[in-house]
Protein backbone atom coordinates (compact mmCIF):
# COMPACT_ATOMS: atom_id res chain seq x y z
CA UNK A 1 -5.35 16.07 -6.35
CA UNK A 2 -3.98 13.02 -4.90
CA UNK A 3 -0.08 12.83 -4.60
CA UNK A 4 1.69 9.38 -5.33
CA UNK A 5 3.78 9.57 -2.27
CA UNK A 6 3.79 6.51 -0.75
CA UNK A 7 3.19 6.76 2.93
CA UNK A 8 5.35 6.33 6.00
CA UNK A 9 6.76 3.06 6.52
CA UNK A 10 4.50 2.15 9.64
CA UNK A 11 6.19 1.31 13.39
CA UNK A 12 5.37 -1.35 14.91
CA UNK A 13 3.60 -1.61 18.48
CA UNK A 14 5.98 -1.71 21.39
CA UNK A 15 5.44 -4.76 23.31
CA UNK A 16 7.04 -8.51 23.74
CA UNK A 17 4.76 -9.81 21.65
CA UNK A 18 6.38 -8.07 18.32
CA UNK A 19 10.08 -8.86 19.32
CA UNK A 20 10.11 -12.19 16.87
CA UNK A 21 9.76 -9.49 14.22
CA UNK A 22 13.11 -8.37 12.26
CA UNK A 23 13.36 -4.44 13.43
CA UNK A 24 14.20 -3.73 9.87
CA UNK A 25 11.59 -5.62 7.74
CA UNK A 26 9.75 -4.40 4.84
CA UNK A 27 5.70 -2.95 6.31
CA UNK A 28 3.61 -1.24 4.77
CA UNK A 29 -0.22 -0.38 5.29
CA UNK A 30 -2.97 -1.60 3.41
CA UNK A 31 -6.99 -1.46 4.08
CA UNK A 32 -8.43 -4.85 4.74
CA UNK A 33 -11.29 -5.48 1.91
CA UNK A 34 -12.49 -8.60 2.18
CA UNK A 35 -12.11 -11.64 4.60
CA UNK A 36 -11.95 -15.46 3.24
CA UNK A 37 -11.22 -17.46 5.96
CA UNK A 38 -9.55 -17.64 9.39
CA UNK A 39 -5.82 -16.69 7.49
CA UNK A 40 -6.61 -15.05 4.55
CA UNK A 41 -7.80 -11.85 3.47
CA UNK A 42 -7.48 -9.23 0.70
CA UNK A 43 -6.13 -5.98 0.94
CA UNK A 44 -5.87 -2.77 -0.73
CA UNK A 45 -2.52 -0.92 -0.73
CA UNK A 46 -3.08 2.15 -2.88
CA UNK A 47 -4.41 1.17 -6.21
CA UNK A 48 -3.19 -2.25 -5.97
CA UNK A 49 -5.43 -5.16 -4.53
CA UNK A 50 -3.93 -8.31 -3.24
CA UNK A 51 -4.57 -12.01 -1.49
CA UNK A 52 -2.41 -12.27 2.00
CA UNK A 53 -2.00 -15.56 3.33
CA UNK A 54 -0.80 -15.11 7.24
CA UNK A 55 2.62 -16.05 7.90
CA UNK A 56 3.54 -19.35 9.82
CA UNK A 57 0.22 -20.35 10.73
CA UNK A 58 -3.08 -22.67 9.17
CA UNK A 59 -6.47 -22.19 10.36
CA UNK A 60 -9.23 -25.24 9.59
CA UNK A 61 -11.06 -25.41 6.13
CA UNK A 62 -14.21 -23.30 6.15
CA UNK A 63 -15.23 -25.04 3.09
CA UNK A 64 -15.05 -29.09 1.99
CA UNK A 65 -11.51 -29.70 0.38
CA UNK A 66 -10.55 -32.71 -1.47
CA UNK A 67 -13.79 -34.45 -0.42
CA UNK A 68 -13.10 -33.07 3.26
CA UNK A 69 -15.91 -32.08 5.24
CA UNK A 70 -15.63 -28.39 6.77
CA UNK A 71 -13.77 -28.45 9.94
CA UNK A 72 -15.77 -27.73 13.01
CA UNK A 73 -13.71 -24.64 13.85
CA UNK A 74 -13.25 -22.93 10.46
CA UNK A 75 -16.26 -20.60 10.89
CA UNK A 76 -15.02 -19.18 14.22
CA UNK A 77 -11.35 -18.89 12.96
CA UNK A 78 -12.94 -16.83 10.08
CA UNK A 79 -15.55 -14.80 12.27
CA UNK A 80 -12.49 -14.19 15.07
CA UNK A 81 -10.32 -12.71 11.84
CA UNK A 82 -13.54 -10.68 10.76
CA UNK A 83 -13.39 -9.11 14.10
CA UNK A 84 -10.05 -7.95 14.31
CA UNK A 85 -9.20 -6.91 10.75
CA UNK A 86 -12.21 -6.50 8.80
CA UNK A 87 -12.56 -2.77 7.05
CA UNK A 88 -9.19 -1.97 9.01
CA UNK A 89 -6.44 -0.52 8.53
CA UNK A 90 -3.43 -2.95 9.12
CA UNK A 91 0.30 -3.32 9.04
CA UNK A 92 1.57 -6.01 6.28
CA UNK A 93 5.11 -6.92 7.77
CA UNK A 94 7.37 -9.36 5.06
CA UNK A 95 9.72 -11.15 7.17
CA UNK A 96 12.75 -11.24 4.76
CA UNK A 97 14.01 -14.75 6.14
CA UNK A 98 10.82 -16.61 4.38
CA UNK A 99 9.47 -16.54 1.19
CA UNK A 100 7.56 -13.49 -0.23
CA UNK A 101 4.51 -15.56 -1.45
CA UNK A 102 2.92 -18.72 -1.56
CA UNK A 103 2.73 -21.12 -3.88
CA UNK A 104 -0.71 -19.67 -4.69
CA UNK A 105 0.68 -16.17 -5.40
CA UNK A 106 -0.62 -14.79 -2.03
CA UNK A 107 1.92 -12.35 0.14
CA UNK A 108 3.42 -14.62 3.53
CA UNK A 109 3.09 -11.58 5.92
CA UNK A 110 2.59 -11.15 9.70
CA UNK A 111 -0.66 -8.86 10.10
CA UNK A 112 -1.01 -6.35 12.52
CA UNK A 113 -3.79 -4.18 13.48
CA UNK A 114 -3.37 -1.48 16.09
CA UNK A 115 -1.46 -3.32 18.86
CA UNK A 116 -2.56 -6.41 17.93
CA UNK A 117 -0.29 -9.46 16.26
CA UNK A 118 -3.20 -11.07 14.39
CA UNK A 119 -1.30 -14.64 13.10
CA UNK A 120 -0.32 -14.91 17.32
CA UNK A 121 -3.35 -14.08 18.82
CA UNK A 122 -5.02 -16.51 16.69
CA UNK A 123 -2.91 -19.38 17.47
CA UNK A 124 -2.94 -18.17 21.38
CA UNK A 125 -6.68 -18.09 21.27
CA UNK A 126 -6.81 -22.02 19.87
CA UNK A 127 -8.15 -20.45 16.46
CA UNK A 128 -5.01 -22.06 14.33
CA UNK A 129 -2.17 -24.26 15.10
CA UNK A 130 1.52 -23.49 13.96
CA UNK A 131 2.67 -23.73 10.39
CA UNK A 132 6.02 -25.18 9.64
CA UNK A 133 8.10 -22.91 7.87
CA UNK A 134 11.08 -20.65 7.61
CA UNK A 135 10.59 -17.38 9.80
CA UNK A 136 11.65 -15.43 12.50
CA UNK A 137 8.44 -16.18 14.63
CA UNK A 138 8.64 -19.66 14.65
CA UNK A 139 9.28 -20.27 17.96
CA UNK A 140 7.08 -17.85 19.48
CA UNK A 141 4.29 -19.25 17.35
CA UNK A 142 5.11 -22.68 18.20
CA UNK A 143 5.12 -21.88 21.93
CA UNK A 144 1.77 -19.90 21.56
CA UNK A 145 0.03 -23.30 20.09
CA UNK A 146 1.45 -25.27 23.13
CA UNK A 147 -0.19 -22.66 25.21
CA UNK A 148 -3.40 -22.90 23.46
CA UNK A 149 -2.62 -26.64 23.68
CA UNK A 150 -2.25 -26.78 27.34
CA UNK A 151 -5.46 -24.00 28.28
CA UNK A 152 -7.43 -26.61 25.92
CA UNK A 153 -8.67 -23.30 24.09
CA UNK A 154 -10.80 -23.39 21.11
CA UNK A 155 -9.56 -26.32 18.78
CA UNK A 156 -7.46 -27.93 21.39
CA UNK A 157 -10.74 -28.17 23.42
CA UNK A 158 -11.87 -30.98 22.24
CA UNK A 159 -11.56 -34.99 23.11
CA UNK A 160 -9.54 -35.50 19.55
CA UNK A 161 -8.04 -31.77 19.49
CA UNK A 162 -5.62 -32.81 16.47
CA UNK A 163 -6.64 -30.08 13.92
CA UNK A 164 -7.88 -31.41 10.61
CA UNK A 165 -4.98 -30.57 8.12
């Protein structure tokens, strides 16, 4: 018979990469259930289902918004996310110096799935570009777009690399 214990509140990964992250904010782990796009997914933490948004970053418009086409690069942002969290289990971390959702209802939380800090390694890898916004990782996300920038990697690679907002 199941217990309602909730489990241990996870660690995180050692590693540079995590220091942006308050030592003492709120995790806990949830199964990744369905991906919707390149920063967005659904997760189930116990009996409860809910819509993440990642924290401090915007990937491009898989679909047409506001009489928008697509942008070029939403598929991959979405496919790259599929890869690295889909069916997983992953660390939710709320970073108690931003808000706790979006004005869509969706948890703001840094995502991380076995050593790997999803919302940076998708701005390093030119997937998304740096959301403005009150949180402790703002400068380390900021400098990971100007890397991504710089490399020319995925959205930056083009001649007009301005993302599509």
């Amino acid at each position: 018979r199941p217990t309602r214990t909730p489990p241990p509140t996870p660690t995180l990964p050692a590693g540079d990469v995590f220091s942006c992250i308050p030592p003492n904010a709120p995790r806990v782990r949830a199964r990744v259930i369905q991906v919707y796009d390149g920063d967005t997914i659904s997760v189930q933490m116990g009996y409860q289902v809910a819509r993440v948004r990642y924290q401090g970053i915007d990937t491009p418009e898989t679909k047409e918004r506001r009489g928008e086409p697509p942008h070029p690069w939403g598929e991959a942002a979405k496919r790259r996310n599929r890869e690295l969290v889909s069916g997983k289990w992953v660390t939710l971390v709320w970073d108690p110096n931003s808000e706790d959702r979006d004005h869509y209802g969706r948890l703001l939380r840094y995502v991380i799935v076995d050593d790997v800090f999803v919302n940076d390694t998708l701005l390093r890898e030119g997937l998304a570009w740096y959301y403005p916004s009150e949180h402790a990782c703002s400068a380390q996300f900021l400098q990971a777009e100007a890397e991504a920038r710089a490399a020319r990697r995925g959205l930056w690679s083009g001649a007009t690399p301005t993302p599509i907002r």
